[in-house]
Protein backbone atom coordinates (compact mmCIF):
# COMPACT_ATOMS: atom_id res chain seq x y z
CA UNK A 1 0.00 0.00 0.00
CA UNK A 2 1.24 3.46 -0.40
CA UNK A 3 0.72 4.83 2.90
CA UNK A 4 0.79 8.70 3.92
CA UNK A 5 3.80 10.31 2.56
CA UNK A 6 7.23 9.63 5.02
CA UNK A 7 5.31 6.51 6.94
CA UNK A 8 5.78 3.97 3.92
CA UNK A 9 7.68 1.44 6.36
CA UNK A 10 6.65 2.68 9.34
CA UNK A 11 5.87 -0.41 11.77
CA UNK A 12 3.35 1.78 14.08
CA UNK A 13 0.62 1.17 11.64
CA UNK A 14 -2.56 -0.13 13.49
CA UNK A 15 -5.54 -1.84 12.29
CA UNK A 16 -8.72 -0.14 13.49
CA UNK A 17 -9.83 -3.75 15.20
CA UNK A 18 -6.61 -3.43 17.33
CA UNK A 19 -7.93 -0.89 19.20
CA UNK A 20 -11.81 -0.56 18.89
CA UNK A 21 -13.07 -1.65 22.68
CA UNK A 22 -9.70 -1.40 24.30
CA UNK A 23 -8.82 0.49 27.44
CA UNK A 24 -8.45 3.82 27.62
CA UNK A 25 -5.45 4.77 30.03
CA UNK A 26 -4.17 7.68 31.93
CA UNK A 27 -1.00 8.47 32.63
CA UNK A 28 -1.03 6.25 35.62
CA UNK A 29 -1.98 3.52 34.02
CA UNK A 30 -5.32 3.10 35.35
CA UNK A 31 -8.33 2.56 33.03
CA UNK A 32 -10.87 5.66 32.35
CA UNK A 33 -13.52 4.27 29.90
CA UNK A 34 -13.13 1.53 26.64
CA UNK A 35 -12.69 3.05 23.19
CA UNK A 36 -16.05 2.65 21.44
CA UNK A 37 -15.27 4.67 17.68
CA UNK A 38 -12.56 6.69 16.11
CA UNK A 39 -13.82 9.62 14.76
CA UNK A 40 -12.33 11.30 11.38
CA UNK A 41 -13.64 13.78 9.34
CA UNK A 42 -13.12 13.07 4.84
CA UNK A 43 -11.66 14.73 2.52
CA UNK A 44 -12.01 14.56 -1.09
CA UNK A 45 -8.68 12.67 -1.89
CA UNK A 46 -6.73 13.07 0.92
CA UNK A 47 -5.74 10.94 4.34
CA UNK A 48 -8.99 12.11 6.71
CA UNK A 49 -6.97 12.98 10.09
CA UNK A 50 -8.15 11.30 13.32
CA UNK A 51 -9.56 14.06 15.06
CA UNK A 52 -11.00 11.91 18.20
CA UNK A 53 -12.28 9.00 20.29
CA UNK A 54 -15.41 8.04 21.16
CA UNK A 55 -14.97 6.37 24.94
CA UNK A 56 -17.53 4.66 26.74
CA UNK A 57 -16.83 6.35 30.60
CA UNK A 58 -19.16 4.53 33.51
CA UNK A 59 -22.82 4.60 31.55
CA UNK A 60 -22.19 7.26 28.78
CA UNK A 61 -19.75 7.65 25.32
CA UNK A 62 -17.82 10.90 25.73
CA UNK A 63 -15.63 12.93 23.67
CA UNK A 64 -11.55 12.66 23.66
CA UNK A 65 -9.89 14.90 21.60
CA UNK A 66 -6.68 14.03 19.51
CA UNK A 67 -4.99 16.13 21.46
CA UNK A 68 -5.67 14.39 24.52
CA UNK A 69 -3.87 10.89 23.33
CA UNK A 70 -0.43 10.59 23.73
CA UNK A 71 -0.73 7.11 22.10
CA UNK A 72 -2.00 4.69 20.05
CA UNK A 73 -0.89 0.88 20.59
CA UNK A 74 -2.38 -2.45 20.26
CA UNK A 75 -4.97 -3.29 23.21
CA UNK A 76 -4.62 0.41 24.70
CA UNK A 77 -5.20 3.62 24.00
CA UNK A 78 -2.84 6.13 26.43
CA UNK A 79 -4.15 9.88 27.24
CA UNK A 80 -1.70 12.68 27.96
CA UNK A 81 -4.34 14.33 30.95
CA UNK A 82 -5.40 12.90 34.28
CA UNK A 83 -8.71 15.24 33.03
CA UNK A 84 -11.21 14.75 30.24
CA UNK A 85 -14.57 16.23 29.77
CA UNK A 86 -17.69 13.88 31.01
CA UNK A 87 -20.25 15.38 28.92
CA UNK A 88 -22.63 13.30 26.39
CA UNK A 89 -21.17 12.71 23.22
CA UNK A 90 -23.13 14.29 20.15
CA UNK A 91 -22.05 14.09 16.24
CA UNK A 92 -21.01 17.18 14.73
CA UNK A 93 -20.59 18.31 11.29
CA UNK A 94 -18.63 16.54 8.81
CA UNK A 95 -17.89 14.24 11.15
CA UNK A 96 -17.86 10.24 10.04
CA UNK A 97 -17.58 7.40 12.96
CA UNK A 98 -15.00 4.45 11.74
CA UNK A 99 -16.51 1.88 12.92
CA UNK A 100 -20.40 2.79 12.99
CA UNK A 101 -20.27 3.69 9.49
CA UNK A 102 -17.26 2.79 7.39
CA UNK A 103 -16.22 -0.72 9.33
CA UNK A 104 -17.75 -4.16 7.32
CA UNK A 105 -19.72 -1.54 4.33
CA UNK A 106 -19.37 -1.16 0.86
CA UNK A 107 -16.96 1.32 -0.57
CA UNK A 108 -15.86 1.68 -4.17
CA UNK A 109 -12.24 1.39 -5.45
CA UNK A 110 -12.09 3.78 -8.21
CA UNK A 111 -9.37 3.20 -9.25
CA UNK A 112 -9.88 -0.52 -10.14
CA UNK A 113 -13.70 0.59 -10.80
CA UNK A 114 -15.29 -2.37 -7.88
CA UNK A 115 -16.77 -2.39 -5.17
CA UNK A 116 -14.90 -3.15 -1.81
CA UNK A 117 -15.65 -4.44 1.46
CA UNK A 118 -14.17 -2.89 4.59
CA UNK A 119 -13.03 -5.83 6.54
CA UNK A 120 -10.44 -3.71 8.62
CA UNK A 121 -9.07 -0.54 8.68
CA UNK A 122 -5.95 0.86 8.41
CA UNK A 123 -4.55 3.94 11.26
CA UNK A 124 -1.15 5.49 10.14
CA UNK A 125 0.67 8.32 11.80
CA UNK A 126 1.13 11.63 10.20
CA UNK A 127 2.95 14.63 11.12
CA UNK A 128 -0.53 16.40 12.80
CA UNK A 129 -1.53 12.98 14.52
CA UNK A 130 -2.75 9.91 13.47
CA UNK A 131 -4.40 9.18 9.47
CA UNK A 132 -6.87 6.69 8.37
CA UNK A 133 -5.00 5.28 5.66
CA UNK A 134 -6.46 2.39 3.74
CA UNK A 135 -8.86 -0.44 4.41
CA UNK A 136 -8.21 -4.62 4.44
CA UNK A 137 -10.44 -6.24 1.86
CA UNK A 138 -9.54 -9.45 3.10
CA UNK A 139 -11.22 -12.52 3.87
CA UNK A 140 -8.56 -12.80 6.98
CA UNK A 141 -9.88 -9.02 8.21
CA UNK A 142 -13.41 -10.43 8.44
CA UNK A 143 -12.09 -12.84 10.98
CA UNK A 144 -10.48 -10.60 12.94
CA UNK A 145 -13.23 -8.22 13.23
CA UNK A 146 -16.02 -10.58 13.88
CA UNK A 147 -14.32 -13.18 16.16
CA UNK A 148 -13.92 -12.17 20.22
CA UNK A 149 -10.27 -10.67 20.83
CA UNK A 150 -9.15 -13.95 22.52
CA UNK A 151 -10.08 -16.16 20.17
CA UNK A 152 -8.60 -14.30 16.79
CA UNK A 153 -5.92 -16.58 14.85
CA UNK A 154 -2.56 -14.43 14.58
CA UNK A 155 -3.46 -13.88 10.85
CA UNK A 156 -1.08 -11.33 9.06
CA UNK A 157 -2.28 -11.79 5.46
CA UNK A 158 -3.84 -8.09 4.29
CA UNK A 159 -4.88 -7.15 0.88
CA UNK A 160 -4.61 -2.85 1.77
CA UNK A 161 -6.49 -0.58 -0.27
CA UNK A 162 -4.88 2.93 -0.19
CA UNK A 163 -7.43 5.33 1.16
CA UNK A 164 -6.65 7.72 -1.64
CA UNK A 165 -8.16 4.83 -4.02
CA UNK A 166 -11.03 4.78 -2.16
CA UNK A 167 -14.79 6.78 -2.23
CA UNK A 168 -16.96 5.52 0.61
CA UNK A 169 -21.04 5.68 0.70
CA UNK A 170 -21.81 8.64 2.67
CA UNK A 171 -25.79 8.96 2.39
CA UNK A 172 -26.00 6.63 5.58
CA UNK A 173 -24.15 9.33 7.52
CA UNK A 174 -26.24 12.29 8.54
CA UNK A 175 -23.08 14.41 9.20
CA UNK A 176 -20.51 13.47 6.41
CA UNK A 177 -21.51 16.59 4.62
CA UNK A 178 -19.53 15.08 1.39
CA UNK A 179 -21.43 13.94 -1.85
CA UNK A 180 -20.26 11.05 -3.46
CA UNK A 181 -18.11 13.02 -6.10
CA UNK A 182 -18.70 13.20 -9.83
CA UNK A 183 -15.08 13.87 -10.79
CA UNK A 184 -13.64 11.21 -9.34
CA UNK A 185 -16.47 8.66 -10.98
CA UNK A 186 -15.46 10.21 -14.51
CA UNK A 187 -12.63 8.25 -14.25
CA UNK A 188 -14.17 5.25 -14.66
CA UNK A 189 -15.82 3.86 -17.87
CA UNK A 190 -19.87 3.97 -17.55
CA UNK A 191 -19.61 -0.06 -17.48
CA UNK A 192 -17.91 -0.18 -14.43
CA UNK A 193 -20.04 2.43 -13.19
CA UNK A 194 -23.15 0.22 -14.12
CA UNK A 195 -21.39 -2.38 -12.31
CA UNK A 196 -20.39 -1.25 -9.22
CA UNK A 197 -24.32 0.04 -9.41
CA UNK A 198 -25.43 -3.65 -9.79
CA UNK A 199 -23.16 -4.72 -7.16
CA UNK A 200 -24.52 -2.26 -4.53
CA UNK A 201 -27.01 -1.80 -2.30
CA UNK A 202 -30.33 -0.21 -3.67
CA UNK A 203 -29.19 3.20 -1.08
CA UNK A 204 -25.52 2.91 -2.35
CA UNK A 205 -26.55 2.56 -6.05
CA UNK A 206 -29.14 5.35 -5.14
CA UNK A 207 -26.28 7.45 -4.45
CA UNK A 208 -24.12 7.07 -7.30
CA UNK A 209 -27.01 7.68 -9.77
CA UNK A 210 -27.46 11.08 -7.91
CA UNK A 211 -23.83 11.79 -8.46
CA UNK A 212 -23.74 11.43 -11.99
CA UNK A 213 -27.04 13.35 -12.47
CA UNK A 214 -25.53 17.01 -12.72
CA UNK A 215 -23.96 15.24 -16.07
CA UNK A 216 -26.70 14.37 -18.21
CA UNK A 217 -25.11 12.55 -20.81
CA UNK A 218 -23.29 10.12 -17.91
CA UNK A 219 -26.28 9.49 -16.92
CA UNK A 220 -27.50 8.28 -20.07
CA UNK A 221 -24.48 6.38 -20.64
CA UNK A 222 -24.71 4.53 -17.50
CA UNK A 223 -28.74 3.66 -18.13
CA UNK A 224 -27.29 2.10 -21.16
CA UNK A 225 -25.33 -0.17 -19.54
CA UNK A 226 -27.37 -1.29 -16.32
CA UNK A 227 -29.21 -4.24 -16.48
CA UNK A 228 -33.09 -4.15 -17.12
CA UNK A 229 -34.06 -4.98 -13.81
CA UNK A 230 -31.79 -1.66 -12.37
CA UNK A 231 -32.67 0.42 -15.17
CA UNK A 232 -36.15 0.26 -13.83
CA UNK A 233 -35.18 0.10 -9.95
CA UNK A 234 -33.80 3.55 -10.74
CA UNK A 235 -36.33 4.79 -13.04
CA UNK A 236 -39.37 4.77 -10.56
CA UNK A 237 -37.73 7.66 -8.27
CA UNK A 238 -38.09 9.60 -11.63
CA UNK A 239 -40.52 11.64 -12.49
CA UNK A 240 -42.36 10.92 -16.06
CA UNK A 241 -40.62 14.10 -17.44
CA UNK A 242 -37.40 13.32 -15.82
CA UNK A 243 -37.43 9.66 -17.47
CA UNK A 244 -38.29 11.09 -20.70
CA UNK A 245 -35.29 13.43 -20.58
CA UNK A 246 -32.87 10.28 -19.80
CA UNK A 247 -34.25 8.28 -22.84
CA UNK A 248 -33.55 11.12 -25.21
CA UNK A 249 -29.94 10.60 -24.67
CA UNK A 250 -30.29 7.21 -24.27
CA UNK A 251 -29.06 5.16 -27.76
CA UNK A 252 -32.22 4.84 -29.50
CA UNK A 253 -32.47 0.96 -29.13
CA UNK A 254 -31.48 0.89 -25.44
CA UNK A 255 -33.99 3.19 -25.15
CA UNK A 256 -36.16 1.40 -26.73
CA UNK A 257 -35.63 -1.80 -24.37
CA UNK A 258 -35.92 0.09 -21.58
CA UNK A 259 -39.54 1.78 -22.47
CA UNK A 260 -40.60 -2.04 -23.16
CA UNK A 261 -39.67 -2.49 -19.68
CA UNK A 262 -41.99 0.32 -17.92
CA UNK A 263 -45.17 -0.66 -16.55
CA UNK A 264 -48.33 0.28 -18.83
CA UNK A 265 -49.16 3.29 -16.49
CA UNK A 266 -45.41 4.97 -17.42
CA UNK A 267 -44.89 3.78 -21.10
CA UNK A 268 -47.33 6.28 -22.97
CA UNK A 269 -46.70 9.07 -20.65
CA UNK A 270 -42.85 8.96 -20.72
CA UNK A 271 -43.22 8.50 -24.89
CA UNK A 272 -45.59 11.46 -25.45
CA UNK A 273 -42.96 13.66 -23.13
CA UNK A 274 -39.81 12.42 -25.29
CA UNK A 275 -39.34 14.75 -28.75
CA UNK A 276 -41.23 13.92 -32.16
CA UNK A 277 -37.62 12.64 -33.70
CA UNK A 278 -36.75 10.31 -30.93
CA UNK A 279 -40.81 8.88 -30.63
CA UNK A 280 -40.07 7.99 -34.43
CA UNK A 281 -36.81 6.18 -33.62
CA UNK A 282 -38.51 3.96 -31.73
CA UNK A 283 -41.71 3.90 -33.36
CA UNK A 284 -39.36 2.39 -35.42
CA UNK A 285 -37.83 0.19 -32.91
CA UNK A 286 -40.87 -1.19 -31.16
CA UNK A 287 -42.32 -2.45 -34.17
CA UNK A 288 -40.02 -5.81 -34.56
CA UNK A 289 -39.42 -7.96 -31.56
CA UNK A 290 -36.29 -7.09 -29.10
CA UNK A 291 -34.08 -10.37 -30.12
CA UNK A 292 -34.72 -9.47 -33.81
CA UNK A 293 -32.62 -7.78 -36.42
CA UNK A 294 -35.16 -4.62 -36.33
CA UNK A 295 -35.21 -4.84 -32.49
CA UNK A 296 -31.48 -4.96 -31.93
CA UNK A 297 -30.56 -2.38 -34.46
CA UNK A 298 -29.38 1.40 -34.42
CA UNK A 299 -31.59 3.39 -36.82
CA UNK A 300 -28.62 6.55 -36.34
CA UNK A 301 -25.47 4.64 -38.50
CA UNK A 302 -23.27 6.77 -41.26
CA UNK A 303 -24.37 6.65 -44.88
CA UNK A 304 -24.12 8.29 -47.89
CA UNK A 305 -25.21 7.55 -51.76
CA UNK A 306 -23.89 5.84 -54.05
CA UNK A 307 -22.38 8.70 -56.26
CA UNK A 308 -20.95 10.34 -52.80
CA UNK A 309 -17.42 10.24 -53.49
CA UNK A 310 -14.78 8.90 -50.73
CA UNK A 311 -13.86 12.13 -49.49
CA UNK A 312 -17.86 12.82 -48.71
CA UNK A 313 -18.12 9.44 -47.13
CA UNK A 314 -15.43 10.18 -44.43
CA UNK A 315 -16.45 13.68 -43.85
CA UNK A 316 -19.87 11.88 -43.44
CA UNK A 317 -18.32 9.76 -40.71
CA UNK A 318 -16.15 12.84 -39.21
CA UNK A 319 -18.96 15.27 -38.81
CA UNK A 320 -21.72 12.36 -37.08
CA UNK A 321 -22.80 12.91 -34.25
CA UNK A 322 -25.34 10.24 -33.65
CA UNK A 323 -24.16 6.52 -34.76
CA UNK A 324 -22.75 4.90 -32.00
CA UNK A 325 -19.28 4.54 -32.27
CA UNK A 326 -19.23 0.62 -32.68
CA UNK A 327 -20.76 1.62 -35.87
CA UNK A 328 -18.43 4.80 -36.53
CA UNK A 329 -16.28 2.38 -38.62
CA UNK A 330 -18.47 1.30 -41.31
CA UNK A 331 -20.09 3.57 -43.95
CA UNK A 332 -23.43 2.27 -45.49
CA UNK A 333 -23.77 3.50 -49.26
CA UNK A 334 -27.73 3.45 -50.61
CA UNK A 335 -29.14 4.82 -54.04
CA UNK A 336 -30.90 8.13 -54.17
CA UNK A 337 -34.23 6.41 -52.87
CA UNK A 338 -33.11 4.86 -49.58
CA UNK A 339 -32.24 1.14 -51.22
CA UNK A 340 -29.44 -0.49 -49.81
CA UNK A 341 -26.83 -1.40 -52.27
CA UNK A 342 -23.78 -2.68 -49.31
CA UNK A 343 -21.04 -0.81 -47.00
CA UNK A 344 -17.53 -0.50 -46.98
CA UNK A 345 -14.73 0.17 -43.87
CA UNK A 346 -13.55 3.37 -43.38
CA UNK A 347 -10.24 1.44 -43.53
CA UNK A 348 -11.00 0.28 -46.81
CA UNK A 349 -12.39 4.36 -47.33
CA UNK A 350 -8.70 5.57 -46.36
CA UNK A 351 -6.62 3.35 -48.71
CA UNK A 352 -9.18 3.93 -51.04
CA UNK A 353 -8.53 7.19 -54.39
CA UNK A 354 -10.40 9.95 -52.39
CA UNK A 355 -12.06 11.42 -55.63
CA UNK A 356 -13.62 7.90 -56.14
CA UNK A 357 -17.36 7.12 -55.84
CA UNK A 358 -18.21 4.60 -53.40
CA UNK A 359 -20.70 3.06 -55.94
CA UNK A 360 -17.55 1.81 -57.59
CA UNK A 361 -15.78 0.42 -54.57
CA UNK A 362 -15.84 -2.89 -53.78
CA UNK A 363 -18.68 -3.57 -51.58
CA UNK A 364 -20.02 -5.87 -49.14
CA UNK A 365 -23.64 -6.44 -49.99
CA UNK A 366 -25.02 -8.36 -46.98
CA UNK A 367 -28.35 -7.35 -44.94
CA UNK A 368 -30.58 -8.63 -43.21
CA UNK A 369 -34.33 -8.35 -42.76
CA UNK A 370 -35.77 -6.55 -39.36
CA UNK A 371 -37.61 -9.50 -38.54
CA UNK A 372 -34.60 -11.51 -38.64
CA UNK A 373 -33.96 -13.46 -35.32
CA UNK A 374 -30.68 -13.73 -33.50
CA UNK A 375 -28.88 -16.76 -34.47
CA UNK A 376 -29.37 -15.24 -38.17
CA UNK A 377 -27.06 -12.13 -37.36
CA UNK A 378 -24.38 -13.56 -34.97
CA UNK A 379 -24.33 -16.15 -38.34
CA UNK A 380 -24.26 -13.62 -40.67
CA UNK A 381 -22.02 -11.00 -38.45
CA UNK A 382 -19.58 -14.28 -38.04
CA UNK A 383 -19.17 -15.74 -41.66
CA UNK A 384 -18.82 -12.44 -43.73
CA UNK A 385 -16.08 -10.98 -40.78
CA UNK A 386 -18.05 -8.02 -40.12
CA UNK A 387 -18.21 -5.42 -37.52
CA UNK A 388 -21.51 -3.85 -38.97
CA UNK A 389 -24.15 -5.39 -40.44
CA UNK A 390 -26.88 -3.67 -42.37
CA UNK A 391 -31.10 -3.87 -41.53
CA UNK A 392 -33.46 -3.32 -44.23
CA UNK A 393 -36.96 -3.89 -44.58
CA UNK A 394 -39.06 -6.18 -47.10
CA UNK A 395 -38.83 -3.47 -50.18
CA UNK A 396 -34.90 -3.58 -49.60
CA UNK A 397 -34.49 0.30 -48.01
CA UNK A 398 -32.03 1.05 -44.99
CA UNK A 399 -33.84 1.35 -42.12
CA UNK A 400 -30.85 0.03 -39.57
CA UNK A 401 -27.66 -1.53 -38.35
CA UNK A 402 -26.31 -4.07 -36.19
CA UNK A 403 -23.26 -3.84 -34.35
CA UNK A 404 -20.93 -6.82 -33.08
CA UNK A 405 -21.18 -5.50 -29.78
CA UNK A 406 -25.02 -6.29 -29.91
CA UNK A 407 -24.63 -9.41 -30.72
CA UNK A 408 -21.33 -10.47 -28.25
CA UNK A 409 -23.53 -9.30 -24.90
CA UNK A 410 -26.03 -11.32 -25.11
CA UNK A 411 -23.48 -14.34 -25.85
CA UNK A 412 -21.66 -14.33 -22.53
CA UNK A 413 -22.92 -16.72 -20.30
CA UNK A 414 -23.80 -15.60 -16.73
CA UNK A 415 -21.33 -17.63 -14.96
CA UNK A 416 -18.48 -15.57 -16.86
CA UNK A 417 -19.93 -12.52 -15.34
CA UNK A 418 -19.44 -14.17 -11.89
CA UNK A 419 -16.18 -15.00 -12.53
CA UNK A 420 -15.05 -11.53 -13.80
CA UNK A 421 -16.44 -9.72 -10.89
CA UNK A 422 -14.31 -12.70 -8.76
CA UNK A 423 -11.75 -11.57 -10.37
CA UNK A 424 -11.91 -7.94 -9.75
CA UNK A 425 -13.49 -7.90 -5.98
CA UNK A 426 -16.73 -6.54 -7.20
């Protein structure tokens, strides 16, 4: 772990178990109260300081202040005062309790992009006092904290987490007065967003949709990739007008899944709120059947016609701003009425003579029909090598396309998933 800056080897580290309901000592040695919770208060990407104790004194938890404790040492806690103050202890702002709400919860690793368990934690001097400084993910830390003190194994296997890797849930803790951040979740791909979503709590995943909120096109991108059943966990807290505004940016055919997936009461209220261009999209869309061709497909893909000439087809692709970008790679040429005549690589586009006219390329002149079913386009994706695969309806126009990616998801079987997220610590 990289611990706080000039402590890397220091052998003074303690694990937060080590000291949670030991004895509190004065400078005689005799025993004023048992330490109940270490109190810190976070900061956005930075060691949170140990400000305090919480010490259970006689019938009550009082407040010991870090400068109070000379020191901190497996099984005892030593105070610097014959004197501490006997009044009530009471939360204050921005304050977070170790134990009572970090200890044994979820926290996400974003660096790795998982979600982590806090088994144990790990204290670390600094030069102002004492640092929380990572947590102990490990299978051995869940045996130390949960077994009584004399019964615990000597176990010294850790797998640390530096605490600047780490965002913890906050919307349990009235006090925290720190939002999940949105910067620090940009760095992550919206698929491991989804997934550390999916592998959360309904409150935790609560929380990191309201993070990504103030970006609107996050958002969307993490909708896209939740499952069904989470897409529409997340969608009832939603207003109609609110949902309507998510599937606008929404791909047009995840959208389109996930409006199949509202109740009856939502469906035709959320469509009559979305705009006349997307409602046609997936008019479109809702026509064929979900594992079909038409039901899979993209209706926004690059084309141009057949007379374009190779320098308008890659301009075509440069200046889109609505294909996905699975599909960014493949141009689709038509004639002047909207038949499809076949598609070429931009690859194939770039070695090509860029006063050409793609009508004179060599094309690939595959398609399928929207009511096509599955096996029929992974067949067709797989024996023609393609990464884009046209849709057309029964008098031969354009009306789609098919990406790999759309094809490969629905492929993987549910026990790899398992195994990934194994893999990872999810």
């Amino acid at each position: 772990m990289d611990e706080p800056r000039g402590h890397r080897e220091d052998k003074r580290r303690l694990m937060l178990t080590q000291v949670l309901r030991c004895p509190v000592l004065n400078p005689a040695g005799t025993e004023v109260g048992r330490v109940e919770d270490f109190i810190v208060k976070l900061a956005d990407g930075a060691y949170p300081p140990v400000t305090g104790l919480k010490v259970r004194v006689g019938a009550q938890d009082v407040y010991i202040g870090k400068g109070l404790i000379e020191s901190l040492e497996p099984g005892a806690v030593r105070l610097s005062s014959h004197t501490i103050r006997t009044e009530a202890f009471q939360r204050r702002a921005g304050e977070v309790l170790l134990a009572a709400d970090v200890l044994g919860r979820h926290l996400v690793d974003v660096v790795k992009g998982r979600i982590v368990q806090a088994h144990d934690l790990v204290l670390a001097p600094g030069e102002g006092g004492w640092l929380l400084a990572g947590i102990d993910r490990s299978p051995q830390a869940m045996l130390r904290r949960l077994l009584p003190r004399r019964r615990r194994p000597d176990l010294r296997r850790h797998a640390i987490v530096d605490w600047r890797d780490i965002q913890p849930f906050v919307g349990h803790v009235p006090t925290a007065k720190l939002l999940m951040p949105l910067q620090r979740l940009r760095r992550l791909h919206p698929a491991q967003i989804a997934d550390i979503v999916e592998g959360a709590s309904h409150d935790e995943g609560q929380e990191i949709i309201e993070a990504v909120e103030s970006d609107p096109a996050l958002t969307a991108d993490v909708f896209e990739e939740l499952d069904a059943e989470h897409q529409v966990e997340f969608l009832k807290s939603k207003s109609n007008e609110e949902a309507a505004r998510l599937l606008e940016r929404m791909a047009p055919d995840d959208a389109a899944d996930l409006l199949g997936e509202l109740g009856q009461d939502r469906r035709k209220p959320v469509f009559e709120l979305m705009s006349t261009g997307q409602q046609h999209k997936l008019r479109k869309l809702l026509q064929y059947h979900p594992t079909t061709a038409g039901g899979m497909m993209s209706p926004d893909y690059v084309w141009v016609v057949a007379d374009a000439t190779v320098d308008m087809a890659l301009e075509a692709t440069r200046t889109d701003d609505k294909a996905p970008h699975q599909l960014l790679s493949t141009v689709f040429i038509t004639d002047h009425e909207g038949r499809f005549l076949g598609s070429v690589g931009v690859v194939e586009l770039l070695r090509a003579d860029h006063s050409a006219k793609v009508g004179e390329l060599e094309l690939s002149r595959v398609s399928v029909h929207g009511n096509a079913d599955f096996a029929d386009v992974a067949l067709m994706l797989a024996d023609y090598n393609l990464t884009a695969l046209a849709v057309v309806d029964a008098a031969g126009n354009l009306i789609g396309a098919v990406s790999f990616d759309d094809v490969i998801e629905p492929l993987i079987p549910e026990e790899w998933r398992d195994r990934a997220e194994a893999s990872t610590g999810v």
